[in-house]
N, C-alpha and C. Protein backbone atom coordinates (compact mmCIF):
# COMPACT_ATOMS: atom_id res chain seq x y z
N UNK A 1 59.08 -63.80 -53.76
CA UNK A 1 58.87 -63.03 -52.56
C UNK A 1 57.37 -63.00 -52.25
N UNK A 2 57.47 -63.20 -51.05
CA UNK A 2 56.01 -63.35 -50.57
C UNK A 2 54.87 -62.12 -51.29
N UNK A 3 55.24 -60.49 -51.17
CA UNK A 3 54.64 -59.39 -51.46
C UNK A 3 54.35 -59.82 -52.94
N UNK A 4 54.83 -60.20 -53.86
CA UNK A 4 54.66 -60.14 -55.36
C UNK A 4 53.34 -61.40 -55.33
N UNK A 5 53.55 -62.50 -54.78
CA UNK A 5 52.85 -63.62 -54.76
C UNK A 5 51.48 -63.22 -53.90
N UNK A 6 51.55 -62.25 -52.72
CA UNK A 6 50.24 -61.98 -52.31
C UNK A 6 49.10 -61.13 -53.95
N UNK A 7 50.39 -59.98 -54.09
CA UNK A 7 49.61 -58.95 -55.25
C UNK A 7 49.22 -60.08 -56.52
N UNK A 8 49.64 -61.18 -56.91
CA UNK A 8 48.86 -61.78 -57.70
C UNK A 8 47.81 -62.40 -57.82
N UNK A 9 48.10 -62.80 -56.37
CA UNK A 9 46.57 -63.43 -56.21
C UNK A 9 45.15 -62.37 -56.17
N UNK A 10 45.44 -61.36 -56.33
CA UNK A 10 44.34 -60.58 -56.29
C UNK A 10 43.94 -60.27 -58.00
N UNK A 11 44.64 -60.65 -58.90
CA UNK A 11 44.48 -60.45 -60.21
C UNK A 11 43.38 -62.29 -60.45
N UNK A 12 43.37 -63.01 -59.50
CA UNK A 12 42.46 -63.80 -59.36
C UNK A 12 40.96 -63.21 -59.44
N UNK A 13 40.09 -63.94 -60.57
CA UNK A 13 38.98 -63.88 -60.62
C UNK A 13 37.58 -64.22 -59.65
N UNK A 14 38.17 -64.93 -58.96
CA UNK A 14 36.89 -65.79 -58.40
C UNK A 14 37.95 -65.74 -57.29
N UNK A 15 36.62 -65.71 -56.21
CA UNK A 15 36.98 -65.79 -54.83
C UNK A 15 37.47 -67.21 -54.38
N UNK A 16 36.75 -67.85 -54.41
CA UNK A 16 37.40 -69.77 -53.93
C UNK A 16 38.73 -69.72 -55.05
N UNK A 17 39.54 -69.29 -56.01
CA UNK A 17 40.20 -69.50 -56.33
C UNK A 17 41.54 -68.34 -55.94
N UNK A 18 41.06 -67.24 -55.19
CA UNK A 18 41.65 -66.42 -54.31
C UNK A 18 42.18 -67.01 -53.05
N UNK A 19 41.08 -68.00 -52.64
CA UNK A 19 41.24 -68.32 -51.09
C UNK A 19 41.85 -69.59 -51.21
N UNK A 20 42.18 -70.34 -52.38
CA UNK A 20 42.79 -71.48 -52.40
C UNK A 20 44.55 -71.03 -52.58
N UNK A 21 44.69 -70.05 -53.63
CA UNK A 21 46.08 -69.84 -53.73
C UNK A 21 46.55 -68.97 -52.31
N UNK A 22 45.83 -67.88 -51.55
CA UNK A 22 46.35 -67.99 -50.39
C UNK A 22 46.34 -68.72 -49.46
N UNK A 23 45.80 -69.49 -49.20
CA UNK A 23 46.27 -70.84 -48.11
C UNK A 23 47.21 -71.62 -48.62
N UNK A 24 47.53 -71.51 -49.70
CA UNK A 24 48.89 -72.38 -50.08
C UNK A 24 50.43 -71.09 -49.53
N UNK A 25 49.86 -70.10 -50.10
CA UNK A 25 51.23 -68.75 -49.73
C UNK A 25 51.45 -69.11 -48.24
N UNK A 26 50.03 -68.68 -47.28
CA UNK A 26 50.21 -69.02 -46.01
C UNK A 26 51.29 -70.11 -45.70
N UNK A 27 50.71 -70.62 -45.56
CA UNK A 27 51.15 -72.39 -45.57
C UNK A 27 52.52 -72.47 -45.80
N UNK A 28 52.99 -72.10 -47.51
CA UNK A 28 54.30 -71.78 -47.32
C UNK A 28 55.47 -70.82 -46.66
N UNK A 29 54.63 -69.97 -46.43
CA UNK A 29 55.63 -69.09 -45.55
C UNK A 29 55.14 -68.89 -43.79
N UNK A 30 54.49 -70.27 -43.30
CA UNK A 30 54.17 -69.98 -41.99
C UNK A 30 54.98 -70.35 -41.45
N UNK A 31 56.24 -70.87 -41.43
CA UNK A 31 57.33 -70.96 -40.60
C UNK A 31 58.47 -69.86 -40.08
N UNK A 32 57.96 -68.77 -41.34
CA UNK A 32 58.74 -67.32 -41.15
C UNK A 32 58.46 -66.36 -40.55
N UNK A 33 58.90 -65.72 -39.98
CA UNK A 33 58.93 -64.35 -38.53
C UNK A 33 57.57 -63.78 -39.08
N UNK A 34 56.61 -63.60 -38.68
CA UNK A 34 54.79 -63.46 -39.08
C UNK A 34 55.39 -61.69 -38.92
N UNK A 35 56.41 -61.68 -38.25
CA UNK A 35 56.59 -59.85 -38.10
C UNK A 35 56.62 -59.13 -38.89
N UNK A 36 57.78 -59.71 -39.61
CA UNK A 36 58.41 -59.40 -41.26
C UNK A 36 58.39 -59.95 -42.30
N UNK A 37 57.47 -60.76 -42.16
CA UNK A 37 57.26 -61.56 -43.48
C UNK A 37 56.43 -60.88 -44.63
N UNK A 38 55.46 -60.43 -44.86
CA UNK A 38 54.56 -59.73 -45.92
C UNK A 38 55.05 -58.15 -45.41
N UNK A 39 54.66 -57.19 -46.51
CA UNK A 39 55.08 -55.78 -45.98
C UNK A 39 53.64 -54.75 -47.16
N UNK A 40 52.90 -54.36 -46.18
CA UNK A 40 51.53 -53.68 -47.08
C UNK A 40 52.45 -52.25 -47.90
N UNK A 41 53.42 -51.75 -47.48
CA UNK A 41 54.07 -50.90 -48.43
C UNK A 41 54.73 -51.27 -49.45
N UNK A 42 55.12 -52.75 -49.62
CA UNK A 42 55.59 -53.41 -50.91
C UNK A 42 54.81 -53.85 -51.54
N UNK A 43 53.32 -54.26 -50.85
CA UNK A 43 52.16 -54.40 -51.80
C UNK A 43 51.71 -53.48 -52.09
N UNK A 44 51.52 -52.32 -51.67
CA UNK A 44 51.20 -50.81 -52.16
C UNK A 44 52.05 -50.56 -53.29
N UNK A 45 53.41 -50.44 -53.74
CA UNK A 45 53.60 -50.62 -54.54
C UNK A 45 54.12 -51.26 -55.65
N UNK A 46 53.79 -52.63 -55.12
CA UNK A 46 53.41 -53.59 -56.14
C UNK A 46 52.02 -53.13 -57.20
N UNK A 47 51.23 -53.04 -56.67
CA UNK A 47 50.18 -53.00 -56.81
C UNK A 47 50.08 -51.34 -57.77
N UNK A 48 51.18 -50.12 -57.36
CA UNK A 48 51.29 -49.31 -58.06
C UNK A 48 52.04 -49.04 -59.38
N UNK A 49 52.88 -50.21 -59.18
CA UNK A 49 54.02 -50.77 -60.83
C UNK A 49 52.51 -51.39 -61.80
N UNK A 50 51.61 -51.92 -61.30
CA UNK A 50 50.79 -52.40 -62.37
C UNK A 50 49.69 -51.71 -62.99
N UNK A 51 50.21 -50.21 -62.19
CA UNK A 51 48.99 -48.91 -63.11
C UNK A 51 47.99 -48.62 -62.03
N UNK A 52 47.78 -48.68 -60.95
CA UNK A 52 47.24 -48.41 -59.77
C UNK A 52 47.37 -46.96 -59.37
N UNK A 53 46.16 -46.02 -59.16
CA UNK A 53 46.84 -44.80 -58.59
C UNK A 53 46.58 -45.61 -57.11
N UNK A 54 47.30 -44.32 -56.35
CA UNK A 54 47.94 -44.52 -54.75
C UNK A 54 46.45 -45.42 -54.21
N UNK A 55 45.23 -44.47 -54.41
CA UNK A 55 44.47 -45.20 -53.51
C UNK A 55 43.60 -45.95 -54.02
N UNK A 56 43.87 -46.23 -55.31
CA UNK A 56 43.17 -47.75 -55.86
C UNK A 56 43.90 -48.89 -55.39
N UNK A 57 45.45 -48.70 -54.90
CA UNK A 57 46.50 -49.84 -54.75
C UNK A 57 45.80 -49.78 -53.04
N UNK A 58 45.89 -48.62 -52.04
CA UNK A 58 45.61 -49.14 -50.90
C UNK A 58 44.08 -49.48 -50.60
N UNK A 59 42.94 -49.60 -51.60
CA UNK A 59 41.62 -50.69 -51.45
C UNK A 59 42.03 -51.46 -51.86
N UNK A 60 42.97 -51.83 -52.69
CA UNK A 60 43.64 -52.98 -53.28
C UNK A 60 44.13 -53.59 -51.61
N UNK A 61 45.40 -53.84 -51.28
CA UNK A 61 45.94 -53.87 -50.25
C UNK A 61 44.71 -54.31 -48.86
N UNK A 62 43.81 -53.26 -49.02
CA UNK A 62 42.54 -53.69 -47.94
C UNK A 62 41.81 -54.57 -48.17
N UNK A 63 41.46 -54.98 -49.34
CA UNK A 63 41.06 -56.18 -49.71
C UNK A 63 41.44 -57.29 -49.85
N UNK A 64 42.72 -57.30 -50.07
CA UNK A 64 43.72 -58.13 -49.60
C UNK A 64 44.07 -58.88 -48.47
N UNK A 65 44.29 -57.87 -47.68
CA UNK A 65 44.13 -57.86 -46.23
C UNK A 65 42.85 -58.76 -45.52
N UNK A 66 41.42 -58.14 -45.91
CA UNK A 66 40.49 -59.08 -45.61
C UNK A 66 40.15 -60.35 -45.99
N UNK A 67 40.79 -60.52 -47.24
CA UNK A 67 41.01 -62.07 -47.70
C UNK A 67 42.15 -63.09 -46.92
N UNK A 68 43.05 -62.33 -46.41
CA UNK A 68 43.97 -63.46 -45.69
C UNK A 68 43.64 -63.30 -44.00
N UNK A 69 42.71 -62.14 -43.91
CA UNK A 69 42.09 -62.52 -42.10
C UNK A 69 41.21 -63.42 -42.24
N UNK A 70 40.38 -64.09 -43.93
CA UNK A 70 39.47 -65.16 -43.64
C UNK A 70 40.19 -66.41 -43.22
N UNK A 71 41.24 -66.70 -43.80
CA UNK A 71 42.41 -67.71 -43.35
C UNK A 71 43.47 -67.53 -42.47
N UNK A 72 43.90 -66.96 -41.70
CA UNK A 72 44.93 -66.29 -40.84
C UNK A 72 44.40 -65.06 -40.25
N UNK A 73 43.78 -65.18 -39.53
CA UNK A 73 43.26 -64.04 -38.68
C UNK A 73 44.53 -63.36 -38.16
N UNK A 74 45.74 -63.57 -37.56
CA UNK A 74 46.43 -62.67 -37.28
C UNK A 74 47.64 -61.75 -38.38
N UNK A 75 47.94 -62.49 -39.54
CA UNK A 75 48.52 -62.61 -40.32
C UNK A 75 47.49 -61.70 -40.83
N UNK A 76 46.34 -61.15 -41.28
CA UNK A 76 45.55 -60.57 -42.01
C UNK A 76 45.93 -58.80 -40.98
N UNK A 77 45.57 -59.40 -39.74
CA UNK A 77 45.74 -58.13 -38.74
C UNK A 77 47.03 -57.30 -38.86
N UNK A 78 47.82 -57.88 -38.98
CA UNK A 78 49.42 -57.49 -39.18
C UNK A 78 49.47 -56.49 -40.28
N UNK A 79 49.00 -56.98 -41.33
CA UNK A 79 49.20 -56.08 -42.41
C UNK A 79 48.25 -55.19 -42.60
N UNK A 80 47.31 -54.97 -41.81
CA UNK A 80 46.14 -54.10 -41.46
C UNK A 80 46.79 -53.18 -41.01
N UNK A 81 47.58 -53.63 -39.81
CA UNK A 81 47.88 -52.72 -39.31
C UNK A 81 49.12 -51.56 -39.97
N UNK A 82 50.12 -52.70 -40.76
CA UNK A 82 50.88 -52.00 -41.45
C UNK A 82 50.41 -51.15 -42.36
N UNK A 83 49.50 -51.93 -42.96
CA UNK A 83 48.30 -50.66 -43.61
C UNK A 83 47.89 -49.29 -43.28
N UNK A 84 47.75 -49.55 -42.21
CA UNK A 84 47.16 -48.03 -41.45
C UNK A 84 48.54 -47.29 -41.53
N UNK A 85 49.47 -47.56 -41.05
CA UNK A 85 50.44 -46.39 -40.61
C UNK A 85 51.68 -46.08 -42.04
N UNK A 86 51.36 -47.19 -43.53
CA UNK A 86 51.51 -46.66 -44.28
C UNK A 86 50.93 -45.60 -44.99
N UNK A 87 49.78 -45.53 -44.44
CA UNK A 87 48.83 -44.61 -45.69
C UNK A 87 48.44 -43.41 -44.90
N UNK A 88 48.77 -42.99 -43.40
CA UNK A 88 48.99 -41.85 -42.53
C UNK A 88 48.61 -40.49 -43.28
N UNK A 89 49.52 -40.52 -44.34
CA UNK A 89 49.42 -39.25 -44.95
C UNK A 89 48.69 -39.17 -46.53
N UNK A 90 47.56 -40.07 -46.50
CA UNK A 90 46.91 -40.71 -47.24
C UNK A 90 45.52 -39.96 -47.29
N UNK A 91 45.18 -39.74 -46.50
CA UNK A 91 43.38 -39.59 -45.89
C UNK A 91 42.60 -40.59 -46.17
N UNK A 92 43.02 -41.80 -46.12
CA UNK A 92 41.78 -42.58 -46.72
C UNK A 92 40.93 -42.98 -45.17
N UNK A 93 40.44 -42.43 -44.81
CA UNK A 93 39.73 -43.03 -43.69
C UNK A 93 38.96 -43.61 -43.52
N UNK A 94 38.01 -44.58 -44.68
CA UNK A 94 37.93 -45.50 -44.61
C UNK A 94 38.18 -46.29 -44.22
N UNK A 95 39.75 -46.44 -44.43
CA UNK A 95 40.38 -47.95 -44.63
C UNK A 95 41.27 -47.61 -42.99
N UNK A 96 40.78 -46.60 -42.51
CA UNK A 96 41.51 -46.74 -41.07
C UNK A 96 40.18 -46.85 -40.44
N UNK A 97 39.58 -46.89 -40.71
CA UNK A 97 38.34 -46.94 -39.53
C UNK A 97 37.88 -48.79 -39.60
N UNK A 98 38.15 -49.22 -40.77
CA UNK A 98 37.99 -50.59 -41.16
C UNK A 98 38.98 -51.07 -40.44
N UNK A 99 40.23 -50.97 -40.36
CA UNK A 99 41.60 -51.50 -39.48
C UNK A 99 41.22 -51.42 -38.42
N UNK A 100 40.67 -50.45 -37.69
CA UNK A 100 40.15 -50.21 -36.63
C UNK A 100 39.39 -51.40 -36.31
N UNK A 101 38.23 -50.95 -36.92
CA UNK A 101 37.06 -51.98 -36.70
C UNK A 101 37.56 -53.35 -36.45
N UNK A 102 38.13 -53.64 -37.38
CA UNK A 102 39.04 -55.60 -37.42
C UNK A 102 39.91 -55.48 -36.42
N UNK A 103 40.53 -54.83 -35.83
CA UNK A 103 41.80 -54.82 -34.65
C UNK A 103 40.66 -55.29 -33.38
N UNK A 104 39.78 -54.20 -33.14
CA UNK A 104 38.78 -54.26 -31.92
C UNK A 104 37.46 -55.41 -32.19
N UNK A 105 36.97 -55.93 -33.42
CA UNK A 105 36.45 -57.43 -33.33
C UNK A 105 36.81 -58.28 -33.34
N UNK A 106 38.28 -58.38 -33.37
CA UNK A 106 38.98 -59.64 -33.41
C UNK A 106 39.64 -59.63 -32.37
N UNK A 107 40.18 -59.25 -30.98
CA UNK A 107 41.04 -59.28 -30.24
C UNK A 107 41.89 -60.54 -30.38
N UNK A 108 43.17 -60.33 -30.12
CA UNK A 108 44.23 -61.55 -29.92
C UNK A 108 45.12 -60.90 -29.74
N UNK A 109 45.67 -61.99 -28.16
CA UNK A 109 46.83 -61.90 -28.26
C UNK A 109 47.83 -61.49 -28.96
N UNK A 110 47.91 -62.02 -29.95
CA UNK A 110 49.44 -62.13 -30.70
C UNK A 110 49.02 -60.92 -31.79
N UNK A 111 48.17 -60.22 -31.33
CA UNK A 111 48.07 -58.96 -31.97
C UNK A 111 48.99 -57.96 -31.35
N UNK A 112 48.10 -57.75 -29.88
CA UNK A 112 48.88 -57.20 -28.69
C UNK A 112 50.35 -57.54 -28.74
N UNK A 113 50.97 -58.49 -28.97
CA UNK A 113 52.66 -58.64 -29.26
C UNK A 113 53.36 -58.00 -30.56
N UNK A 114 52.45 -58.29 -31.30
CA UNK A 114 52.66 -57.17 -32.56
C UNK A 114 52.94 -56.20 -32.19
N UNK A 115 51.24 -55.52 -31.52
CA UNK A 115 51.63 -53.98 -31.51
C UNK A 115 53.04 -53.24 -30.73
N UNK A 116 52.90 -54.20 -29.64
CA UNK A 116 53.94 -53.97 -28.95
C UNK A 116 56.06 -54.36 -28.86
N UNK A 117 55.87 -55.19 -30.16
CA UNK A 117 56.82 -55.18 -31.11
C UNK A 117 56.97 -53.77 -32.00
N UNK A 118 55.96 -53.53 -32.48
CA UNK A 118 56.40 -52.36 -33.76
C UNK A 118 56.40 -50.79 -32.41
N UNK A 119 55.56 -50.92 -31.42
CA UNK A 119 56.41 -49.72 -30.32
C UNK A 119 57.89 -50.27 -29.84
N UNK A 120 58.14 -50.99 -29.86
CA UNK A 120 59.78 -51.33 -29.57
C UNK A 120 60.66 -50.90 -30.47
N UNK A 121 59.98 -50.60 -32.09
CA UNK A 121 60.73 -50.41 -33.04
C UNK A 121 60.66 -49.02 -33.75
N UNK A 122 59.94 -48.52 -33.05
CA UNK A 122 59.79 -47.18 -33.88
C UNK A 122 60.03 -46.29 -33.03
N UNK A 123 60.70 -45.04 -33.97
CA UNK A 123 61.22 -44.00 -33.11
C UNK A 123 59.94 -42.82 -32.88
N UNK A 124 59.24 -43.33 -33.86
CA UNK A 124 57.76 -42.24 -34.14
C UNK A 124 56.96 -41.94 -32.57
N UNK A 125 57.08 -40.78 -31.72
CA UNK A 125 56.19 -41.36 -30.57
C UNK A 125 54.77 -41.29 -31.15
N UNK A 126 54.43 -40.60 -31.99
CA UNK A 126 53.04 -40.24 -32.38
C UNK A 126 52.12 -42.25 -32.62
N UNK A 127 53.07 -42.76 -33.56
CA UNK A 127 52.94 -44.27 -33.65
C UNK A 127 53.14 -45.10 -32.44
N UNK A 128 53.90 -44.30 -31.73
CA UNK A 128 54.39 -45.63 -30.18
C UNK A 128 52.96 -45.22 -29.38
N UNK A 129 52.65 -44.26 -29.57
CA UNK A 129 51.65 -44.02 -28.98
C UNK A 129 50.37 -44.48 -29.33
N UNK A 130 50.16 -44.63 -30.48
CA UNK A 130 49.13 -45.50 -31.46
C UNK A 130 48.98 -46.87 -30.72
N UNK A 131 50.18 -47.27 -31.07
CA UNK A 131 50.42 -48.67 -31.18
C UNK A 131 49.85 -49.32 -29.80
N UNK A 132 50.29 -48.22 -28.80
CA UNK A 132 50.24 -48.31 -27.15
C UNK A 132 48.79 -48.59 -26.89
N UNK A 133 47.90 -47.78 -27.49
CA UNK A 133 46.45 -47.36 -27.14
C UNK A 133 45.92 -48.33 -28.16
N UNK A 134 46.20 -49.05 -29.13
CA UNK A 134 45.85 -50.28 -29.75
C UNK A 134 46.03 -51.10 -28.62
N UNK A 135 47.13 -51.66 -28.30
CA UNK A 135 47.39 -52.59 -27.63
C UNK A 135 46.40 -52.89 -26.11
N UNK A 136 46.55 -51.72 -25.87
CA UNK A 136 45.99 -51.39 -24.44
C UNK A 136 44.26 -51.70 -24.49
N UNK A 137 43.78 -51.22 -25.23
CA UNK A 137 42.12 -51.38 -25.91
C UNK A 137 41.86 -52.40 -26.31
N UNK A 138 42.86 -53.67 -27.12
CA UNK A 138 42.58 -54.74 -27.24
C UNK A 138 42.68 -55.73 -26.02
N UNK A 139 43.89 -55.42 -25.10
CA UNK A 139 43.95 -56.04 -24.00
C UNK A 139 43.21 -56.18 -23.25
N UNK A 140 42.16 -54.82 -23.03
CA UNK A 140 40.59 -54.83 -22.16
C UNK A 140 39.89 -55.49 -23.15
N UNK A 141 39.39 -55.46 -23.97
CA UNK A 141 38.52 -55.98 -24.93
C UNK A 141 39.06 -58.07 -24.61
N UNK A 142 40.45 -58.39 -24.43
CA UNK A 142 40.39 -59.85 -24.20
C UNK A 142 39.66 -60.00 -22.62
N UNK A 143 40.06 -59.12 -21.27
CA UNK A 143 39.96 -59.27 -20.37
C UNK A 143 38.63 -59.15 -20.41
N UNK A 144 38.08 -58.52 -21.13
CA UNK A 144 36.59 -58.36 -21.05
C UNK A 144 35.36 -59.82 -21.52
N UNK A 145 36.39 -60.38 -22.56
CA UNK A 145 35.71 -61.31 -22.73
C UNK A 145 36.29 -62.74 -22.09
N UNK A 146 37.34 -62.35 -21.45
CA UNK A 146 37.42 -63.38 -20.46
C UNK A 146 37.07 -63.93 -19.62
């Protein structure tokens, strides 16, 4: 499963040998729904079966995260984002202000379809509403640099 195979590669020592075994994961699973394919709450606790308290697993997870936006910029965003609205009741605000930050320097498209996929899917308005004002802020941010 993709989640177990991301959390190992982070037990990788060296960075070029981080960034080589994820471009192979990529690679193998880029033919699968980019929606549902990785899940940052199964790497959360993945990452918490191996002795992790909660928020050593989600800098875990964020670091993670920024290692597969060096190779898959949207694929990195995705689970950023899943990131954020797993750890809600978390306080780590750090790691939402960092999601932040990467959502609004990276604009894309196929972010904006994301977001606006996971408001199609959630009953949360507090999140549809998130998701909305993500979407909407990145959409000026493309038009802007268009």
């Amino acid at each position: 499963m993709i989640n177990d195979e991301l959390v190992q590669v982070m037990t990788l020592t060296s960075y070029e040998d981080r960034q080589a075994k994820l471009s192979i994961i990529i690679s193998k699973y880029k033919n699968e729904d980019p929606f549902t394919t990785a899940s940052a709450g199964a790497i959360i606790s993945s990452f918490q079966t191996q002795g992790m308290s909660r928020v050593d697993a989600i800098n875990s997870c964020m670091s993670l995260c920024e290692e597969i936006a060096t190779i898959d910029k949207s694929q990195g965003l995705y689970l950023m984002i899943q990131l954020y609205t797993q750890t809600i009741n978390d306080y780590v605000h750090h790691v939402w202000d960092a999601v932040e930050i990467y959502l609004f320097e990276n604009p894309s498209p196929s972010v904006v379809n994301y977001l606006n996929y996971l408001t199609s899917i959630t009953d949360d308005l507090s999140l549809q509403k998130l998701y909305q004002n993500w979407a909407t802020g990145i959409t000026q941010e493309l038009t802007d640099i268009g």
